[in-house]
N, C-alpha and C. Protein backbone atom coordinates (compact mmCIF):
# COMPACT_ATOMS: atom_id res chain seq x y z
N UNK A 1 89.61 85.21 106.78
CA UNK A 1 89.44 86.49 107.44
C UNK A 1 88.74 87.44 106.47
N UNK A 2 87.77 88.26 106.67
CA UNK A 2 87.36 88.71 106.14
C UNK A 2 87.81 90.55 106.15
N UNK A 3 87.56 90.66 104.95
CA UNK A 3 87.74 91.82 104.60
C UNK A 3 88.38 93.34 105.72
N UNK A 4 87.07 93.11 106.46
CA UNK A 4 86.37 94.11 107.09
C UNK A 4 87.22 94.18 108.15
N UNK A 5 87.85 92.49 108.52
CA UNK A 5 88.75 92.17 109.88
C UNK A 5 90.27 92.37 109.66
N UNK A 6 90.75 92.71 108.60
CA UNK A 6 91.86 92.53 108.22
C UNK A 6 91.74 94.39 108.50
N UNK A 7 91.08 95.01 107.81
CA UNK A 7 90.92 96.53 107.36
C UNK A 7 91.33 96.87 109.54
N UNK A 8 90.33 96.21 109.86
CA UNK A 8 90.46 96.58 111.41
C UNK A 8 92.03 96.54 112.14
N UNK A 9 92.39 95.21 111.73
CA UNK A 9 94.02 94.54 112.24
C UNK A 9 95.00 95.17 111.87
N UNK A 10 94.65 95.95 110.66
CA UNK A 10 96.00 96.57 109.95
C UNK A 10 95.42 98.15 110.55
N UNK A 11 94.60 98.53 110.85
CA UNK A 11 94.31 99.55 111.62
C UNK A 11 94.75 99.86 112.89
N UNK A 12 94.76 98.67 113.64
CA UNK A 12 95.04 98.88 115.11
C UNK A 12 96.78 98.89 115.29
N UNK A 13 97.23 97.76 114.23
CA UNK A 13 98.96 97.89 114.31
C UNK A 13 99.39 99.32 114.07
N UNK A 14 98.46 99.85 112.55
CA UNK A 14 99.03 101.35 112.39
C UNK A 14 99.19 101.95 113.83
N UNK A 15 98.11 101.87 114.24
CA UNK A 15 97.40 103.35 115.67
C UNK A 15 98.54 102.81 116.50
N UNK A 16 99.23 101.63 116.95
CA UNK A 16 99.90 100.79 117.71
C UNK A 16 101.12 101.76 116.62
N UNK A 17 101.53 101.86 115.80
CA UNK A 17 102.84 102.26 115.42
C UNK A 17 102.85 103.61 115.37
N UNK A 18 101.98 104.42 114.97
CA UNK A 18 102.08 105.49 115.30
C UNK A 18 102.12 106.23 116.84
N UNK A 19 101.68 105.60 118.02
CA UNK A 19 101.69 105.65 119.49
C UNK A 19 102.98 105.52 119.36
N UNK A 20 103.55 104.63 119.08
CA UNK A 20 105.18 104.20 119.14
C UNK A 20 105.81 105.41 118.93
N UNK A 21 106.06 105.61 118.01
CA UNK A 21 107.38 106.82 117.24
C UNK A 21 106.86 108.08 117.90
N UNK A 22 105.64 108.16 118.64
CA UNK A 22 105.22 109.62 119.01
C UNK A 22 105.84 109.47 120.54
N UNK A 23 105.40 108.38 121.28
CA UNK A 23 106.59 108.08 122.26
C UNK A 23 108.10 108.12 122.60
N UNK A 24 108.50 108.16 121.05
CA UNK A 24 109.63 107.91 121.10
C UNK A 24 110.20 109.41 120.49
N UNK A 25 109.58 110.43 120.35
CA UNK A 25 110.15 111.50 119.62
C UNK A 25 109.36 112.19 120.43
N UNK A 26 108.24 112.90 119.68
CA UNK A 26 106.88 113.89 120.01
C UNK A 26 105.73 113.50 119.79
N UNK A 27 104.37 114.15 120.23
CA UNK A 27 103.30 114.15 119.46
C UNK A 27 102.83 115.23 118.42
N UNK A 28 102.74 114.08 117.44
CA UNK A 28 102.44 114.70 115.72
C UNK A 28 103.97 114.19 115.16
N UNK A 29 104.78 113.37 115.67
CA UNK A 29 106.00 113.46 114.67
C UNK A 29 105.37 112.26 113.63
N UNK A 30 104.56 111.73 113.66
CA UNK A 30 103.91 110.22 112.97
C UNK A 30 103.59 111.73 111.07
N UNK A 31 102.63 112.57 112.16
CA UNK A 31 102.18 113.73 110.85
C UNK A 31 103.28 114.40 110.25
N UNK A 32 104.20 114.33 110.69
CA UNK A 32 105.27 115.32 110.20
C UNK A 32 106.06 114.78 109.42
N UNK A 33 106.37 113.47 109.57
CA UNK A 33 107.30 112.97 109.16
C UNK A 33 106.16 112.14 107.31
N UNK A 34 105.40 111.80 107.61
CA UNK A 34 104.70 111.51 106.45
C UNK A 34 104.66 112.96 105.19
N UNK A 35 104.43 114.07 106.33
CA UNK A 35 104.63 115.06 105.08
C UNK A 35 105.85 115.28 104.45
N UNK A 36 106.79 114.85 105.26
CA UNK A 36 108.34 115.20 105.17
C UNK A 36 108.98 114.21 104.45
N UNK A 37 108.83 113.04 104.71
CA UNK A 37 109.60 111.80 104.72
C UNK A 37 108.38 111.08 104.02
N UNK A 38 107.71 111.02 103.44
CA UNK A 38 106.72 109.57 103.41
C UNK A 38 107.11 108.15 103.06
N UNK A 39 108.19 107.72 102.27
CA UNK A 39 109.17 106.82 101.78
C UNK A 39 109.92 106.11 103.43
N UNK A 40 110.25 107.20 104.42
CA UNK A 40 110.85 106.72 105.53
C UNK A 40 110.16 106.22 106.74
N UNK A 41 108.69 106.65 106.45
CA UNK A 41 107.17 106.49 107.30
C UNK A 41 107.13 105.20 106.77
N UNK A 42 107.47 104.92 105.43
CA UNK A 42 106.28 103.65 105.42
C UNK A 42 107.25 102.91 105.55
N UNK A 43 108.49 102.84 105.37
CA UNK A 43 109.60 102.04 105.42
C UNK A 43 109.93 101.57 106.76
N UNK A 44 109.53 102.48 107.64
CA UNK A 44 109.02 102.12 109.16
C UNK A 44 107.92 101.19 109.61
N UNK A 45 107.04 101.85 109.18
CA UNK A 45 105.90 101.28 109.65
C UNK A 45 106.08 99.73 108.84
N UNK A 46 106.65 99.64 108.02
CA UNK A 46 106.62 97.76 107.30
C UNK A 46 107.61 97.15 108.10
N UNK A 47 108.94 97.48 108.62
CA UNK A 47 109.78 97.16 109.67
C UNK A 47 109.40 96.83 110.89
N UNK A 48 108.40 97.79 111.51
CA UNK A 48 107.47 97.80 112.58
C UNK A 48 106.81 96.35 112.60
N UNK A 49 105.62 96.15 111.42
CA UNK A 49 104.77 94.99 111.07
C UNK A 49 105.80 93.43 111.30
N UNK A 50 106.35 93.81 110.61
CA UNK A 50 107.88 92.20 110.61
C UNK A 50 108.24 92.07 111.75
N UNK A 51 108.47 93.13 113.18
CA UNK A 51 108.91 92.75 114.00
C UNK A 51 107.87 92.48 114.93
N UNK A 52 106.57 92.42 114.60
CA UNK A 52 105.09 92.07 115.30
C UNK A 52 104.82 90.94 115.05
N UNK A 53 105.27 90.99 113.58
CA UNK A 53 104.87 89.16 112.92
C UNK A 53 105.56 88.29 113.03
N UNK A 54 107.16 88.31 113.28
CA UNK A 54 107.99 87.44 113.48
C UNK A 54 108.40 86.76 112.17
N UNK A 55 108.00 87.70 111.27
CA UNK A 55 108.57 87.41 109.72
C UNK A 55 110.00 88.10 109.67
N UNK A 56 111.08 88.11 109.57
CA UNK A 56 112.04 88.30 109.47
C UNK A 56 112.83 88.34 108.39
């Protein structure tokens, strides 16, 4: 896989996880919470990825 395709894949899961939590709260809580929380954003968003990948 190249570079360029991976940059894309891990792009679209983000946009795919951030749609999520804004669904699930507000829109802009994805922005808010990175300024607020960034440790609990990404700790999400890697939880998010594992339960897409079926890595467990």
């Amino acid at each position: 896989m190249t570079a360029l395709a991976r940059e894309t894949r891990n792009q679209s899961i983000e946009e795919m996880f951030i749609q999520h939590i804004e669904n699930i709260y507000y829109p802009g809580f994805s922005e808010d919470m990175t300024k607020e929380q960034s440790a609990l954003f990404e700790w999400e968003y890697r939880e998010f990825i594992k339960e897409f990948s079926g890595k467990k």
